[in-house]
N, C-alpha and C. Protein backbone atom coordinates (compact mmCIF):
# COMPACT_ATOMS: atom_id res chain seq x y z
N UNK A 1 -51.07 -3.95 80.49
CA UNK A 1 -50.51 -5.22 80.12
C UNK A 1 -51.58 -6.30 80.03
N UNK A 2 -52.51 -6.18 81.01
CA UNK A 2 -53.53 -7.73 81.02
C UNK A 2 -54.16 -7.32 79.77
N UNK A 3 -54.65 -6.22 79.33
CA UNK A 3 -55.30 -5.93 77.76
C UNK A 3 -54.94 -6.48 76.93
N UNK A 4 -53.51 -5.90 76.72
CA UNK A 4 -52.82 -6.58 75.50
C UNK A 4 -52.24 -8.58 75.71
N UNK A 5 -52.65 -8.80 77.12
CA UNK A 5 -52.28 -10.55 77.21
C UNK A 5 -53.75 -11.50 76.96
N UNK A 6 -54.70 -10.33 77.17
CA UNK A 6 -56.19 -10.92 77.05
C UNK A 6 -56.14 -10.53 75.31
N UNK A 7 -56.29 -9.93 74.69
CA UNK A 7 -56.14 -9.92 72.93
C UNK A 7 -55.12 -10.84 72.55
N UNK A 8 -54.02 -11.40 73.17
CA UNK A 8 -53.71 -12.31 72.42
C UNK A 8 -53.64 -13.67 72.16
N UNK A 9 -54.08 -13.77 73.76
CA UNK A 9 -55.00 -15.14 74.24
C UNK A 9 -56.45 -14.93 73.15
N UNK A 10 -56.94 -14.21 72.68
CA UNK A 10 -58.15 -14.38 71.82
C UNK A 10 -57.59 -14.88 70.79
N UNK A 11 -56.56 -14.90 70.15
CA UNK A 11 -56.42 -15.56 69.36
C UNK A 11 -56.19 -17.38 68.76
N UNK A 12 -56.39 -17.44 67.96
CA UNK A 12 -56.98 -18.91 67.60
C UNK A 12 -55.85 -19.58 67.92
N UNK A 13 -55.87 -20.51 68.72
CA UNK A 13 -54.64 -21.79 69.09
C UNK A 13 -54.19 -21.03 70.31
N UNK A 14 -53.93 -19.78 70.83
CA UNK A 14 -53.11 -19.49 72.16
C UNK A 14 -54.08 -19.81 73.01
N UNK A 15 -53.36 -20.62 74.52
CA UNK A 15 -53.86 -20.86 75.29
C UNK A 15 -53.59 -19.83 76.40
N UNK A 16 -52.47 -19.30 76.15
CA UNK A 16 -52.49 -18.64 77.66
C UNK A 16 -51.02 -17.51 77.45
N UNK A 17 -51.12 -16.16 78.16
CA UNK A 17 -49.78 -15.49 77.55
C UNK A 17 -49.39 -14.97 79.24
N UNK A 18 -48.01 -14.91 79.41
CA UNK A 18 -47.50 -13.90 80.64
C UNK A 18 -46.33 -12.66 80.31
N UNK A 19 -46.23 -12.34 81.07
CA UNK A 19 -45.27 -11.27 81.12
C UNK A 19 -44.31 -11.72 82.53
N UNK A 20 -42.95 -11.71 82.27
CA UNK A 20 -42.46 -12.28 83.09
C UNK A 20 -40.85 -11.62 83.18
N UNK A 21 -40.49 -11.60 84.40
CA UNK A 21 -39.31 -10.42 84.74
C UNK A 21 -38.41 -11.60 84.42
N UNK A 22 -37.01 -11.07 84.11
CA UNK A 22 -35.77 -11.98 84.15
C UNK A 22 -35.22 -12.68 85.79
N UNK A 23 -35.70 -12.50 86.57
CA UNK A 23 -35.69 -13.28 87.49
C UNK A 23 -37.05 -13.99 87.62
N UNK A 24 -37.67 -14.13 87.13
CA UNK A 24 -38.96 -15.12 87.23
C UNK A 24 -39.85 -14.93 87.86
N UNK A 25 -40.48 -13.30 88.19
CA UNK A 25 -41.57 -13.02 88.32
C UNK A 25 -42.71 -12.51 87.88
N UNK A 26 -43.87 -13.29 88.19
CA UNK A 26 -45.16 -12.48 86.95
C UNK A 26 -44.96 -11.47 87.13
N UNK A 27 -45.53 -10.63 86.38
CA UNK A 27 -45.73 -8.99 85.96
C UNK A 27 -47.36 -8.64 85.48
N UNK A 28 -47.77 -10.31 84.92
CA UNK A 28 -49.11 -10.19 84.45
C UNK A 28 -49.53 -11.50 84.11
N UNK A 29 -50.31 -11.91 83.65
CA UNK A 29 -50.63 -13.38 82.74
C UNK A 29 -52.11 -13.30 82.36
N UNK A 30 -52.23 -14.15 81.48
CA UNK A 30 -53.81 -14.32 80.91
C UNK A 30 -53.58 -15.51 80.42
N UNK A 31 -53.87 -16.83 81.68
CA UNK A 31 -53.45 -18.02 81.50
C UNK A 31 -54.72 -18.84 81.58
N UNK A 32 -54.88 -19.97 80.82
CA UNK A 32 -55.95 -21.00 80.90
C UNK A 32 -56.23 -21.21 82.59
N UNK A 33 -56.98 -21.84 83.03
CA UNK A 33 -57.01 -22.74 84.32
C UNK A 33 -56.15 -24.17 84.60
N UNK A 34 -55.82 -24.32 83.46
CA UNK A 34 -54.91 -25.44 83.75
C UNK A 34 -53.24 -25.46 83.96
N UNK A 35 -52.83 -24.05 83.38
CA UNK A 35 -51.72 -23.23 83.74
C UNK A 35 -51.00 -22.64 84.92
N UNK A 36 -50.03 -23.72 85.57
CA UNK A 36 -49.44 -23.06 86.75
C UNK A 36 -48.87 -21.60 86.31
N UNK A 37 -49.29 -20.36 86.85
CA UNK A 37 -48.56 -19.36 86.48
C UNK A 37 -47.39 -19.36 86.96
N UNK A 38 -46.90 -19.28 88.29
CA UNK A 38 -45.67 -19.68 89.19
C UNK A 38 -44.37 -20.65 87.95
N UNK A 39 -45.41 -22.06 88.02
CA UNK A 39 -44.37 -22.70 87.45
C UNK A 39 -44.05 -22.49 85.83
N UNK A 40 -44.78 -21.48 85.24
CA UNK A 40 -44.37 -21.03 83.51
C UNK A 40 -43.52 -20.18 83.88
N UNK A 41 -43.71 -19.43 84.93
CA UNK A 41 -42.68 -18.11 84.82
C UNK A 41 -41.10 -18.98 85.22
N UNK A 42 -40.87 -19.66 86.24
CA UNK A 42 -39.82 -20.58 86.42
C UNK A 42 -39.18 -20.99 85.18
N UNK A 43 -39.87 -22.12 84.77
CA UNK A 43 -39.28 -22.79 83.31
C UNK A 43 -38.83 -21.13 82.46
N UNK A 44 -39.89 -20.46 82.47
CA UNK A 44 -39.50 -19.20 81.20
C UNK A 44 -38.05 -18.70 81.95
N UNK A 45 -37.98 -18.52 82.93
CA UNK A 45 -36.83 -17.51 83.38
C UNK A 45 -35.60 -18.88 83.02
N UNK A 46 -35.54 -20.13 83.33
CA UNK A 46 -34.30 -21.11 83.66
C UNK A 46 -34.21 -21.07 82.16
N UNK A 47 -35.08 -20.81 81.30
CA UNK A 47 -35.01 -21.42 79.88
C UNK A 47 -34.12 -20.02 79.21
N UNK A 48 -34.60 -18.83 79.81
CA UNK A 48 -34.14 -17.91 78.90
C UNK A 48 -32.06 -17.51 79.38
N UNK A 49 -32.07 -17.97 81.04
CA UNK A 49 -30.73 -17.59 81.47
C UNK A 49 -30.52 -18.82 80.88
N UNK A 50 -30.55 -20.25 80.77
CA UNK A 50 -29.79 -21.26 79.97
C UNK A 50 -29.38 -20.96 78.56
N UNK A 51 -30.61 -20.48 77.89
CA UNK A 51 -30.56 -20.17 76.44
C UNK A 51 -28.83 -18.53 76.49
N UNK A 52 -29.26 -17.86 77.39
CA UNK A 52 -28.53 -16.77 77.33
C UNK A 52 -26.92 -17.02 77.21
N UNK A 53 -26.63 -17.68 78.09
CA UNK A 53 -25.45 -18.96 78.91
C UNK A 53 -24.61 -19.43 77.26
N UNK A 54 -25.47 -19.96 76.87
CA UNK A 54 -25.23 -20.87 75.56
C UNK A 54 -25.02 -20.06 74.42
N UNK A 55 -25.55 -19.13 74.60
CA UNK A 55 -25.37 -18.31 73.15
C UNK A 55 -24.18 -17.38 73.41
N UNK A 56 -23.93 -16.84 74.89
CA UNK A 56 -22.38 -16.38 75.23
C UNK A 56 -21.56 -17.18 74.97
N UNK A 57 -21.50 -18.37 75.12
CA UNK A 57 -20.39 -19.53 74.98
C UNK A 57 -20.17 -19.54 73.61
N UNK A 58 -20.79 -19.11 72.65
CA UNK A 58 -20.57 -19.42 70.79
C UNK A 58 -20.52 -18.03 70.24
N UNK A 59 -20.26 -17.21 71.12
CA UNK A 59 -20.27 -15.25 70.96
C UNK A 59 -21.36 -14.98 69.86
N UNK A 60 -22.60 -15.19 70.68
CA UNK A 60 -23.92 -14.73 69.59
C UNK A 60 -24.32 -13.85 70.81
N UNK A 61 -25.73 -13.10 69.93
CA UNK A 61 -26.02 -11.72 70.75
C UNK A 61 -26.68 -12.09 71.59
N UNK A 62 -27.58 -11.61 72.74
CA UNK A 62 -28.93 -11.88 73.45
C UNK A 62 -29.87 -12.40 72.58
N UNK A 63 -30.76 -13.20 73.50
CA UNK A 63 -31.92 -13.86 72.89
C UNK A 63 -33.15 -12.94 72.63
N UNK A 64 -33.31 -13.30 71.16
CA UNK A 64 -34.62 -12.69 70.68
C UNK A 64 -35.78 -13.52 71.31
N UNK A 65 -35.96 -14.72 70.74
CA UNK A 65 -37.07 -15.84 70.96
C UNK A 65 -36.10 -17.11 71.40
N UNK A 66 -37.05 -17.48 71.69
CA UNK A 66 -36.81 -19.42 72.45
C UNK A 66 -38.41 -19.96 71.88
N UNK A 67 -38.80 -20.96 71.09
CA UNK A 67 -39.73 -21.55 70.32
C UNK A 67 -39.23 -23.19 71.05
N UNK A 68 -40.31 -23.11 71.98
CA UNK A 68 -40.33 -24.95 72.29
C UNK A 68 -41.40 -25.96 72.11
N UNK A 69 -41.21 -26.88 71.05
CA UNK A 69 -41.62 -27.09 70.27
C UNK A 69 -42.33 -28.84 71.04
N UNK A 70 -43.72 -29.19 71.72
CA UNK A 70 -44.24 -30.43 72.50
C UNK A 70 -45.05 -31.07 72.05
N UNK A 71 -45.43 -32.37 72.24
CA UNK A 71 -46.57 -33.09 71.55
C UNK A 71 -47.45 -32.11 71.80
N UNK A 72 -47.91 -31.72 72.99
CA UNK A 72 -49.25 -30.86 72.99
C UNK A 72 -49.26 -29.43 72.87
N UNK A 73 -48.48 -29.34 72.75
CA UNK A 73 -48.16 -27.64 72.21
C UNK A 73 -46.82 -26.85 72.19
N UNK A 74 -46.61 -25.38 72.31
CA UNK A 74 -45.60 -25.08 71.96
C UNK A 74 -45.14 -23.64 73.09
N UNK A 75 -44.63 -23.60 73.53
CA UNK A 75 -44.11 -22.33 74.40
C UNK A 75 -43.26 -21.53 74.31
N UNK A 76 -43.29 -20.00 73.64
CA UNK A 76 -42.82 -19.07 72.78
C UNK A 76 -42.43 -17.92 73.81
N UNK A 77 -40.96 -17.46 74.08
CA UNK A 77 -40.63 -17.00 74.73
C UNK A 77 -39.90 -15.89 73.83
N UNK A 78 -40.48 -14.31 74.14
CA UNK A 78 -39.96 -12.87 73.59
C UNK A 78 -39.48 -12.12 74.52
N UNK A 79 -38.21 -11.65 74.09
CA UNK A 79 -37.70 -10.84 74.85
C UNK A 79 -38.64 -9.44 74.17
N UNK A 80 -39.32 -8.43 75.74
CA UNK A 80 -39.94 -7.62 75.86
C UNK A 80 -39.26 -6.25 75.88
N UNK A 81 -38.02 -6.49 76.21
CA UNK A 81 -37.28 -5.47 76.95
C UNK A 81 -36.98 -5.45 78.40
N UNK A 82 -38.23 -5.48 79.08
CA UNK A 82 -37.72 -5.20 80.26
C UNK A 82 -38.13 -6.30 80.76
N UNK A 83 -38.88 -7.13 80.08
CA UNK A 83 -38.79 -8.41 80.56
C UNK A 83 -39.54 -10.14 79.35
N UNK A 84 -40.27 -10.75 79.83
CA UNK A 84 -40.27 -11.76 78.68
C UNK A 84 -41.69 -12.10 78.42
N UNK A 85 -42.31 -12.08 77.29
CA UNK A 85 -43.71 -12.40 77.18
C UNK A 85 -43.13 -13.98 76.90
N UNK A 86 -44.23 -14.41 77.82
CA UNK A 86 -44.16 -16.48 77.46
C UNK A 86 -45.71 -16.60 77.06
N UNK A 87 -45.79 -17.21 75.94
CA UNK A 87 -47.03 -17.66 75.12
C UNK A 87 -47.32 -19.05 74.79
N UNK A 88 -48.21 -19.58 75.19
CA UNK A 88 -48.06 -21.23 75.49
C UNK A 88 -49.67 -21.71 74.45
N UNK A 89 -49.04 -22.39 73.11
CA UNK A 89 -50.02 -22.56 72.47
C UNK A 89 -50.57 -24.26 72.00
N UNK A 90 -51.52 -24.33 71.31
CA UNK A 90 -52.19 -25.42 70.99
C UNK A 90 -50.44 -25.80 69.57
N UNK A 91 -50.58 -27.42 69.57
CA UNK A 91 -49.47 -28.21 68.87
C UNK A 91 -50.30 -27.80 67.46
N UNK A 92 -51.18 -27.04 67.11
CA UNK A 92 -51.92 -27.03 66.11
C UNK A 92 -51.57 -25.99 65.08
N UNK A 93 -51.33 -24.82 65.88
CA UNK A 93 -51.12 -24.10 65.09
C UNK A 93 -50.37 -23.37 64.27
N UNK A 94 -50.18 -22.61 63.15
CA UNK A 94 -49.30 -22.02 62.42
C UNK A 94 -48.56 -21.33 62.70
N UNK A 95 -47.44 -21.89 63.02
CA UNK A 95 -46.17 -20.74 64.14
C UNK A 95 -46.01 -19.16 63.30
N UNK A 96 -46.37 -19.21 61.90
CA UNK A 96 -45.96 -18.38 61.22
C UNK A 96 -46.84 -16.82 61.76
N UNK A 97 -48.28 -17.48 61.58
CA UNK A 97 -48.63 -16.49 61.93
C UNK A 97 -49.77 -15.81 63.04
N UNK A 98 -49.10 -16.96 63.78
CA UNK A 98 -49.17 -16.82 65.23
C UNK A 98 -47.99 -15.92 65.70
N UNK A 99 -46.87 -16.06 65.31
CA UNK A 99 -45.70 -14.87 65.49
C UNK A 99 -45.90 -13.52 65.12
N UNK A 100 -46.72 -13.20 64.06
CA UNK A 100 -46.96 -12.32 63.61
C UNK A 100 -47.92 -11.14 64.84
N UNK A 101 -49.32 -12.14 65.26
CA UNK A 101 -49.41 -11.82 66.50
C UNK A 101 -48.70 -11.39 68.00
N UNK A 102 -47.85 -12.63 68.07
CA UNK A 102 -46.79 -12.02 69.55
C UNK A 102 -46.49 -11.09 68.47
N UNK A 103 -45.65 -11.31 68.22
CA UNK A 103 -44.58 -9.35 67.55
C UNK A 103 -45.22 -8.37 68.25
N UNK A 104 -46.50 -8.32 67.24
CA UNK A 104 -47.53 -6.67 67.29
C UNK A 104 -47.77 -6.92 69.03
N UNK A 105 -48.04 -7.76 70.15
CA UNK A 105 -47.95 -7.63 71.42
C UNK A 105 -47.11 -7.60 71.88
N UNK A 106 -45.75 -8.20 71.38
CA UNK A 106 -44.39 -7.44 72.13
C UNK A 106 -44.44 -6.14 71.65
N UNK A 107 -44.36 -5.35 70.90
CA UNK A 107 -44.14 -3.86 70.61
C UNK A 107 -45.16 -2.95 71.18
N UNK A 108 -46.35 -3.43 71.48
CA UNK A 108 -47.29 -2.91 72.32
C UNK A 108 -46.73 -3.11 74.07
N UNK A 109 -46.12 -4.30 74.18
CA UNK A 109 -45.64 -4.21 75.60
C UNK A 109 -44.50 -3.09 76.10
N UNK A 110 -43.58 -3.21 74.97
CA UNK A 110 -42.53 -2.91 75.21
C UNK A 110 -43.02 -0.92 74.94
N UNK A 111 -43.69 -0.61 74.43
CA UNK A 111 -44.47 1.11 74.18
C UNK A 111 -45.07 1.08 75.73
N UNK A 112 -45.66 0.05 75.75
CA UNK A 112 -46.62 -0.14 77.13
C UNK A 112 -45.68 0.70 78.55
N UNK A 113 -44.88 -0.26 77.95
CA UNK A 113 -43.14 0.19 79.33
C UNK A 113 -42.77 1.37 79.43
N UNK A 114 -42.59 1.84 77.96
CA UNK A 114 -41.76 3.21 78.18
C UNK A 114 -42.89 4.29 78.58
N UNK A 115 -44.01 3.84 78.47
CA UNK A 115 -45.01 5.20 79.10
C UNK A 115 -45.15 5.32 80.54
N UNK A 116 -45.17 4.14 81.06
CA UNK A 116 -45.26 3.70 82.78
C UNK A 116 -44.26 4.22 82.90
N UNK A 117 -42.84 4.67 82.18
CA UNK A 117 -41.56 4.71 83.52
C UNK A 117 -41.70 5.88 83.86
């Protein structure tokens, strides 16, 4: 997992990526120094059971992504499977294909999973 969170932190505009359980514990991260890991995994977990909450209430499926969108950047939350990559980037860059990136590291996470079990 830190392999594939360190390759995608190389990429241009990400500052920092985790892996994070549905109760809100790291699993991994490859976070800047200025990045509470503790407190991303928090917000990621309250954000994804709120988001979950809300989309039961209007009978839509589970959450794919959560895209939050800040003056100084943006924090991109994928459901992994077994749990949530949170990707926290520069306000700069091209969501388009910066997504393109997470994807190919969620599907590497989520392969990652089924070999460990």
């Amino acid at each position: 997992m830190k392999r594939i969170l360190a390759e995608l932190t190389d990429k241009v505009g990400v500052r920092g990526a985790a892996v994070v359980t549905r109760d809100g514990m790291v699993a991994a991260s490859a976070l800047d120094g200025g990045t509470d890991e503790d407190a991303l995994a928090a917000i990621g977990a309250s954000l994804v059971l709120n988001t979950v909450k809300a989309l039961m209430n209007v009978h839509m499926e589970d959450v794919e992504r959560v895209v939050i969108v800040g003056t100084r950047g943006k924090i991109i939350l994928v459901d992994a499977g077994f749990a949530f990559l949170i990707v926290v980037t520069d306000h700069t860059i091209n969501l388009d294909v910066t997504m393109l990136d997470i994807a190919a590291a969620t599907y590497r996470l989520r392969k990652a999973s089924r070999l460990e079990v």
